[in-house]
Protein backbone atom coordinates (compact mmCIF):
# COMPACT_ATOMS: atom_id res chain seq x y z
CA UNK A 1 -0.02 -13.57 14.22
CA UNK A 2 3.31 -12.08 15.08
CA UNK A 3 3.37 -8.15 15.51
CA UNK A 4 6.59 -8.23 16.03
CA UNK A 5 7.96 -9.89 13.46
CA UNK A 6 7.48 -9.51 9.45
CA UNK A 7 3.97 -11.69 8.70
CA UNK A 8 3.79 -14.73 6.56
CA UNK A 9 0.87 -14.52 4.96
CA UNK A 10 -0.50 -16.75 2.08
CA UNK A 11 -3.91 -15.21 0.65
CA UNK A 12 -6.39 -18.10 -0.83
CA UNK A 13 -9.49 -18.90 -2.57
CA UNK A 14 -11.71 -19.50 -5.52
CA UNK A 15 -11.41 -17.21 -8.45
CA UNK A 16 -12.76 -13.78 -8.63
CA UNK A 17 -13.25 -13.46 -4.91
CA UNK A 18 -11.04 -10.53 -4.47
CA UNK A 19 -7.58 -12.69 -3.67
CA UNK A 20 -5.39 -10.28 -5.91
CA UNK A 21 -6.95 -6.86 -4.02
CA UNK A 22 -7.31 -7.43 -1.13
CA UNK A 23 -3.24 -9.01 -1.54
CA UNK A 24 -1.95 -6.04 -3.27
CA UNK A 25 -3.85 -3.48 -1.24
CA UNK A 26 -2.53 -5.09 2.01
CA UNK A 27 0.74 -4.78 0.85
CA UNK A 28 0.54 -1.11 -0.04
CA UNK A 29 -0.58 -0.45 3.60
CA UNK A 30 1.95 -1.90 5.14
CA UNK A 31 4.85 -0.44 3.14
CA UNK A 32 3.01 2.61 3.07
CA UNK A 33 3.97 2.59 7.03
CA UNK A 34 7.81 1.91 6.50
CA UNK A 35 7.78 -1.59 6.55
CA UNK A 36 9.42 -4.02 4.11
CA UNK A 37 6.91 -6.04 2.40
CA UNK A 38 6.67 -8.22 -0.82
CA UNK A 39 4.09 -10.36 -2.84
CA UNK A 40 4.61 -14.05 -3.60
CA UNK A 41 2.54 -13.85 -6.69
CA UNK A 42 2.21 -17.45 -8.10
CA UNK A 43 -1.00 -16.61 -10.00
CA UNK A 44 -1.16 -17.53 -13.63
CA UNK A 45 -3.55 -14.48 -14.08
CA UNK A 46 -2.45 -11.01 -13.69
CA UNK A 47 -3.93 -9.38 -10.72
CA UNK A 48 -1.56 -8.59 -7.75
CA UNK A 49 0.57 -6.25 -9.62
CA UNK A 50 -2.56 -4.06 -10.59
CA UNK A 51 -3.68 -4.19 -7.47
CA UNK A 52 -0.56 -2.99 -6.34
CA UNK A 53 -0.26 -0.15 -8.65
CA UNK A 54 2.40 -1.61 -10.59
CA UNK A 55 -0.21 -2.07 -13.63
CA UNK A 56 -0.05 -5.36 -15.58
CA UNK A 57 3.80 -7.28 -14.97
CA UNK A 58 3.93 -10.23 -17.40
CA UNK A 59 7.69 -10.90 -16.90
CA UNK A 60 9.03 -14.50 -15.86
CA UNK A 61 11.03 -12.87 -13.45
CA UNK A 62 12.93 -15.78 -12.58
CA UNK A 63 13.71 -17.66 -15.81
CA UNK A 64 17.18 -18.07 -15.34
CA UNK A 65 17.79 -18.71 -11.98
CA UNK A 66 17.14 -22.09 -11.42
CA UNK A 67 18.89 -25.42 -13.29
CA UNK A 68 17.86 -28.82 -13.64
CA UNK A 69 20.17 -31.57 -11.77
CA UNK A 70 20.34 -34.93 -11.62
CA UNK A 71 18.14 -34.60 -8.20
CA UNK A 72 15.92 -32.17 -9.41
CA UNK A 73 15.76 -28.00 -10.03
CA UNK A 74 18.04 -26.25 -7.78
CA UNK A 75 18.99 -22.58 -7.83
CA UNK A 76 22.04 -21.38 -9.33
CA UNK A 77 24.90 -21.13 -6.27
CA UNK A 78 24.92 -17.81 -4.59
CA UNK A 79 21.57 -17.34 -5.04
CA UNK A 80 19.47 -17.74 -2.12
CA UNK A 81 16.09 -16.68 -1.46
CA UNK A 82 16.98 -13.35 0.42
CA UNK A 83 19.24 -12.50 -2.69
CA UNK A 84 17.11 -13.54 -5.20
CA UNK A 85 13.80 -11.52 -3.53
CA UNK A 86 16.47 -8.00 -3.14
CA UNK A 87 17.44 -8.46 -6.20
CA UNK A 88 14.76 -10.11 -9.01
CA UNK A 89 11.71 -8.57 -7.73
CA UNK A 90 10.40 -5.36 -9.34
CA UNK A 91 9.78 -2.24 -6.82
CA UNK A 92 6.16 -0.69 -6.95
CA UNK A 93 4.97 2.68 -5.12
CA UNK A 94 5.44 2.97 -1.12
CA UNK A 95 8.78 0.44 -2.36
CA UNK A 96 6.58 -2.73 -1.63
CA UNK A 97 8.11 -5.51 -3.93
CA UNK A 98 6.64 -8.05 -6.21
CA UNK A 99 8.30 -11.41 -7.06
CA UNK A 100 6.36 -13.68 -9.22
CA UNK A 101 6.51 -17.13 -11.24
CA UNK A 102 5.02 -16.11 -14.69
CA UNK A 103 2.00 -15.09 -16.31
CA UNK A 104 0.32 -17.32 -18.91
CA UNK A 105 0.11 -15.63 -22.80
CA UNK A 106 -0.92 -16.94 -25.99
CA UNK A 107 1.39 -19.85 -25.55
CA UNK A 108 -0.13 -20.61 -22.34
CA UNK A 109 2.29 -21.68 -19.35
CA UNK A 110 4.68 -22.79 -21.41
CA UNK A 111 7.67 -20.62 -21.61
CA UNK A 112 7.06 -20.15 -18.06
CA UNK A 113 8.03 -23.33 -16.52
CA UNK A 114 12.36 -22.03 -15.95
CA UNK A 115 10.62 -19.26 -13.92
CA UNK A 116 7.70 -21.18 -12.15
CA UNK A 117 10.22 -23.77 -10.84
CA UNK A 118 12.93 -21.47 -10.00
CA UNK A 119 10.07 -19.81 -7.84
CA UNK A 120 8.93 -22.99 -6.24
CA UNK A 121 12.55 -22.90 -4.66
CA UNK A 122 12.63 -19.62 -3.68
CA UNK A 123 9.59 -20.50 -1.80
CA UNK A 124 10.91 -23.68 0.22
CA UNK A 125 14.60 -21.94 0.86
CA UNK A 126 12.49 -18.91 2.41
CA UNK A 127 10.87 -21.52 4.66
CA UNK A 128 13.66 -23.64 5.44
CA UNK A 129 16.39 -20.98 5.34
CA UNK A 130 15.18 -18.15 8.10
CA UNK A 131 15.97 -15.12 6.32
CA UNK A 132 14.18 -11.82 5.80
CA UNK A 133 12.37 -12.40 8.94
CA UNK A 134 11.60 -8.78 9.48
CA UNK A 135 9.77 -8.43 6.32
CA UNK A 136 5.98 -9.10 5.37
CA UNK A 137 5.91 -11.68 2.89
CA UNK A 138 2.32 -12.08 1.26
CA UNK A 139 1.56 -14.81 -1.07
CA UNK A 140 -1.06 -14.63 -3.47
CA UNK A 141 -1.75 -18.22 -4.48
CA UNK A 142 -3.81 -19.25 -8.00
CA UNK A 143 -7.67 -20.03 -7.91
CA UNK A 144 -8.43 -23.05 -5.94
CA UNK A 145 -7.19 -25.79 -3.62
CA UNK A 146 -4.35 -27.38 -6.01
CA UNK A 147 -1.56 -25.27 -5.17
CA UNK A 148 -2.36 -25.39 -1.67
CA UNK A 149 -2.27 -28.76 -1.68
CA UNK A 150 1.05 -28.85 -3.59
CA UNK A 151 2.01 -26.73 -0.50
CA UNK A 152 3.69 -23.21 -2.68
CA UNK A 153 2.78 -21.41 0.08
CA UNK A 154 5.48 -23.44 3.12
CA UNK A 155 6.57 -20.05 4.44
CA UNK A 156 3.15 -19.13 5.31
CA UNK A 157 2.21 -19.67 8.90
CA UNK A 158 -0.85 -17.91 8.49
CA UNK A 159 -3.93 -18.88 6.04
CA UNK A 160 -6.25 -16.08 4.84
CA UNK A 161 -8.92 -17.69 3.05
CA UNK A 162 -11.31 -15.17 1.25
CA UNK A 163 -14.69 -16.17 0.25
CA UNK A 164 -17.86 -15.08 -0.88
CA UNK A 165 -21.41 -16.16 0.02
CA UNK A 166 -21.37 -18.43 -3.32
CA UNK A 167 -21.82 -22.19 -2.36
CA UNK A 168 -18.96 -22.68 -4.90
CA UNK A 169 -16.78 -20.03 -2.84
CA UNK A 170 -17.53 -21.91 0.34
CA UNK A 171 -16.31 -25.31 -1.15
CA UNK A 172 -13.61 -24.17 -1.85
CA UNK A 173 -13.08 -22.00 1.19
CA UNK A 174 -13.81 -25.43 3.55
CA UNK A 175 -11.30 -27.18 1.51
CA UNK A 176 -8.42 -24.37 1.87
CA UNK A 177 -8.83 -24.66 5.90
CA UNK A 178 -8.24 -28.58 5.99
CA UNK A 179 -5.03 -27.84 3.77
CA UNK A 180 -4.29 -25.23 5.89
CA UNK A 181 -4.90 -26.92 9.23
CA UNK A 182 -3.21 -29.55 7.66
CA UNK A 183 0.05 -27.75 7.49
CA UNK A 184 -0.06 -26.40 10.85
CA UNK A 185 -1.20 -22.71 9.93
CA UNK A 186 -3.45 -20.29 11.26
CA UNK A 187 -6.92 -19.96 9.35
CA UNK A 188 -8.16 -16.57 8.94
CA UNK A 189 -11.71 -16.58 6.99
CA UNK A 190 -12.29 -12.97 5.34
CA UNK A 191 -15.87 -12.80 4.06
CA UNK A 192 -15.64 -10.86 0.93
CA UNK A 193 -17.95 -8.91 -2.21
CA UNK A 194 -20.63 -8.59 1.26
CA UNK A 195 -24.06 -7.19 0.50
CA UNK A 196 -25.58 -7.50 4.18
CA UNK A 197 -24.66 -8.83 7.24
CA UNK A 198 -26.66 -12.29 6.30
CA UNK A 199 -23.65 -12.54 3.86
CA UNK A 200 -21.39 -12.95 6.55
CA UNK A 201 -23.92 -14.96 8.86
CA UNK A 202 -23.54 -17.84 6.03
CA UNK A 203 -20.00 -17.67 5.66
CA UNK A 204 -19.55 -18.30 9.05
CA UNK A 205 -22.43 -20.77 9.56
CA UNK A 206 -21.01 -22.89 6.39
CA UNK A 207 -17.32 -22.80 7.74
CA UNK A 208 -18.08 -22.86 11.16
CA UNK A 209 -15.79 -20.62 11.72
CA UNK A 210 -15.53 -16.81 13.07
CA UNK A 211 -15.49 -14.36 10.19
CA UNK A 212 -12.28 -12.64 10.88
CA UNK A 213 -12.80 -9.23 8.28
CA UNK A 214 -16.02 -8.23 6.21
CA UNK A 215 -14.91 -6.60 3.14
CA UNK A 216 -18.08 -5.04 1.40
CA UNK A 217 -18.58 -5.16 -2.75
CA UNK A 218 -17.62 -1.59 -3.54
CA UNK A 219 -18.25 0.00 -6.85
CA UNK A 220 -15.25 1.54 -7.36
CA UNK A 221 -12.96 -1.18 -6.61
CA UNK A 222 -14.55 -2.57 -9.84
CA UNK A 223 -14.17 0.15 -11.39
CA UNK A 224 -10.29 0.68 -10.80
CA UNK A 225 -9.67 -3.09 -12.04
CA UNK A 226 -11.64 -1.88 -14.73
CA UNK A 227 -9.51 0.39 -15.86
CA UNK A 228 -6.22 -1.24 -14.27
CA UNK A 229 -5.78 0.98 -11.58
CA UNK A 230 -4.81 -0.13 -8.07
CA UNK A 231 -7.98 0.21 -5.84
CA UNK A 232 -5.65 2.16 -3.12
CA UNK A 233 -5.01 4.72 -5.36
CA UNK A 234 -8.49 5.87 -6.39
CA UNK A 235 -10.50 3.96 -3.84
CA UNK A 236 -9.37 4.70 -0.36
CA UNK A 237 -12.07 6.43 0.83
CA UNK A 238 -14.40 3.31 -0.11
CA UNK A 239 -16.20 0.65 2.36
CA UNK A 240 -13.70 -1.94 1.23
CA UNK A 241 -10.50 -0.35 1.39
CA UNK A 242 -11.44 0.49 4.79
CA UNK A 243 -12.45 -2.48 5.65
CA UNK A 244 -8.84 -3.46 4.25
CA UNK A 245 -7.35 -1.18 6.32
CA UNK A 246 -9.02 -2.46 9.45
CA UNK A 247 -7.48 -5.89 8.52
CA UNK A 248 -4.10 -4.44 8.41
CA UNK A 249 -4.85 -3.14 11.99
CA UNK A 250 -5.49 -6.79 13.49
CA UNK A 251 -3.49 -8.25 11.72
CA UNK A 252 -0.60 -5.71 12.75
CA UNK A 253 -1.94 -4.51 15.67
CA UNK A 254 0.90 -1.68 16.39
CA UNK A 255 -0.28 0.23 13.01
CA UNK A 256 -3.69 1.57 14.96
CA UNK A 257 -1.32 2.44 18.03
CA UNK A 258 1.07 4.41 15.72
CA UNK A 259 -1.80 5.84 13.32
């Protein structure tokens, strides 16, 4: 982790374990405290922007930046990743930003693909390229190992892998750390949807791993994706969006100084 510096985050994990809240609510917090955050969101499913207040964003946000050459899809010239992410992303509340491939419709993934692959390059030119390194960059990946493996995370130095108890959600969850150790980064398991403290007992036995954040099932966090709501705005009193905000304060260690 690197207080100092903007964090590079990629958020991972079987479906329906809380990847999109926990994500979205994260980012709130730390734009909420003046810094300049956005979410990677390269999740077919629409989640992060709810989660993020921004209610449901279905736009292929990048459809026409990208071309296919002779050697492949490159972006269009000018258009880096630190102009591309000022510019393309859509602003949400506390100014935290959201950048994302596409969102699957009746059509499925098709009329997508312009957008998903222009995305896939804004992702390796914000590893390879060095820019925005003051800002938080938070990517919340699709359900599952593939895209991990397919590495659309390579600016992430740091793995958060969420899980729940599930034996299912621990499969997966072992097979996000390899691909994660695999690529150099940091593993961070968060135990999520807890019901007792044998919850997080097994998710640590099963991983073999610390359990870096408990975040505890909470009502009305299912009750704001309910009714599309971000969690932060209705919920922040709750056991999990505290618990969220006690992972912003290890992860970013100066917030609890300056709170």
């Amino acid at each position: 982790m690197k207080p100092a510096s903007g964090l590079r985050l990629a958020v991972v994990g079987k479906g329906g374990v809380g990847k999109s809240f926990i994500a979205g609510t994260l980012a709130r917090l730390l734009a909420a405290d003046g810094r300049k955050v956005v979410v990677l969101d390269s999740d077919p499913v629409a989640g992060a922007a709810v989660s993020m207040g921004m209610g449901v964003v279905t736009d292929s946000m990048l459809a026409d930046a990208a071309f296919e050459s002779p050697n492949g899809w490159r972006l269009h010239p000018g258009m880096g990743a630190a102009t591309i992410i000022k510019s393309r992303s859509a602003v949400g509340p506390d100014g935290v930003r959201l950048l994302q491939s596409g969102k699957a419709d009746v059509g499925g993934m098709s009329g997508t693909w312009p957008s998903i692959r222009a995305f896939g390059q804004v992702t390796r030119r914000l590893a390879s390229d060095g820019v925005l390194g003051d800002w938080d960059v938070i990517g919340d990946l699709p359900a599952g190992p593939r895209h991990a493996a397919f590495n659309w995370a390579p600016y992430a130095d740091t793995y958060l892998v969420v899980t729940t108890a599930g034996s299912m959600s621990l499969v997966t969850a072992r097979r996000m750390i390899r691909l994660a150790r695999q690529r150099g980064a940091e593993v961070l398991v968060v135990a999520s949807r807890v019901e007792s403290h044998s919850d997080t007992s097994a998710v640590a036995g099963w991983l073999d791993l610390p359990v870096f954040m408990s975040i505890p099932t909470d009502d009305a966090v299912r009750e704001a994706e309910a009714g599309g709501l971000a969690p932060f705005d209705v919920a922040m009193d709750g056991p999990a969006l505290q618990q969220v905000r006690a992972l912003a304060d290890r992860l970013v260690p100066s917030r609890k100084v300056n709170s």
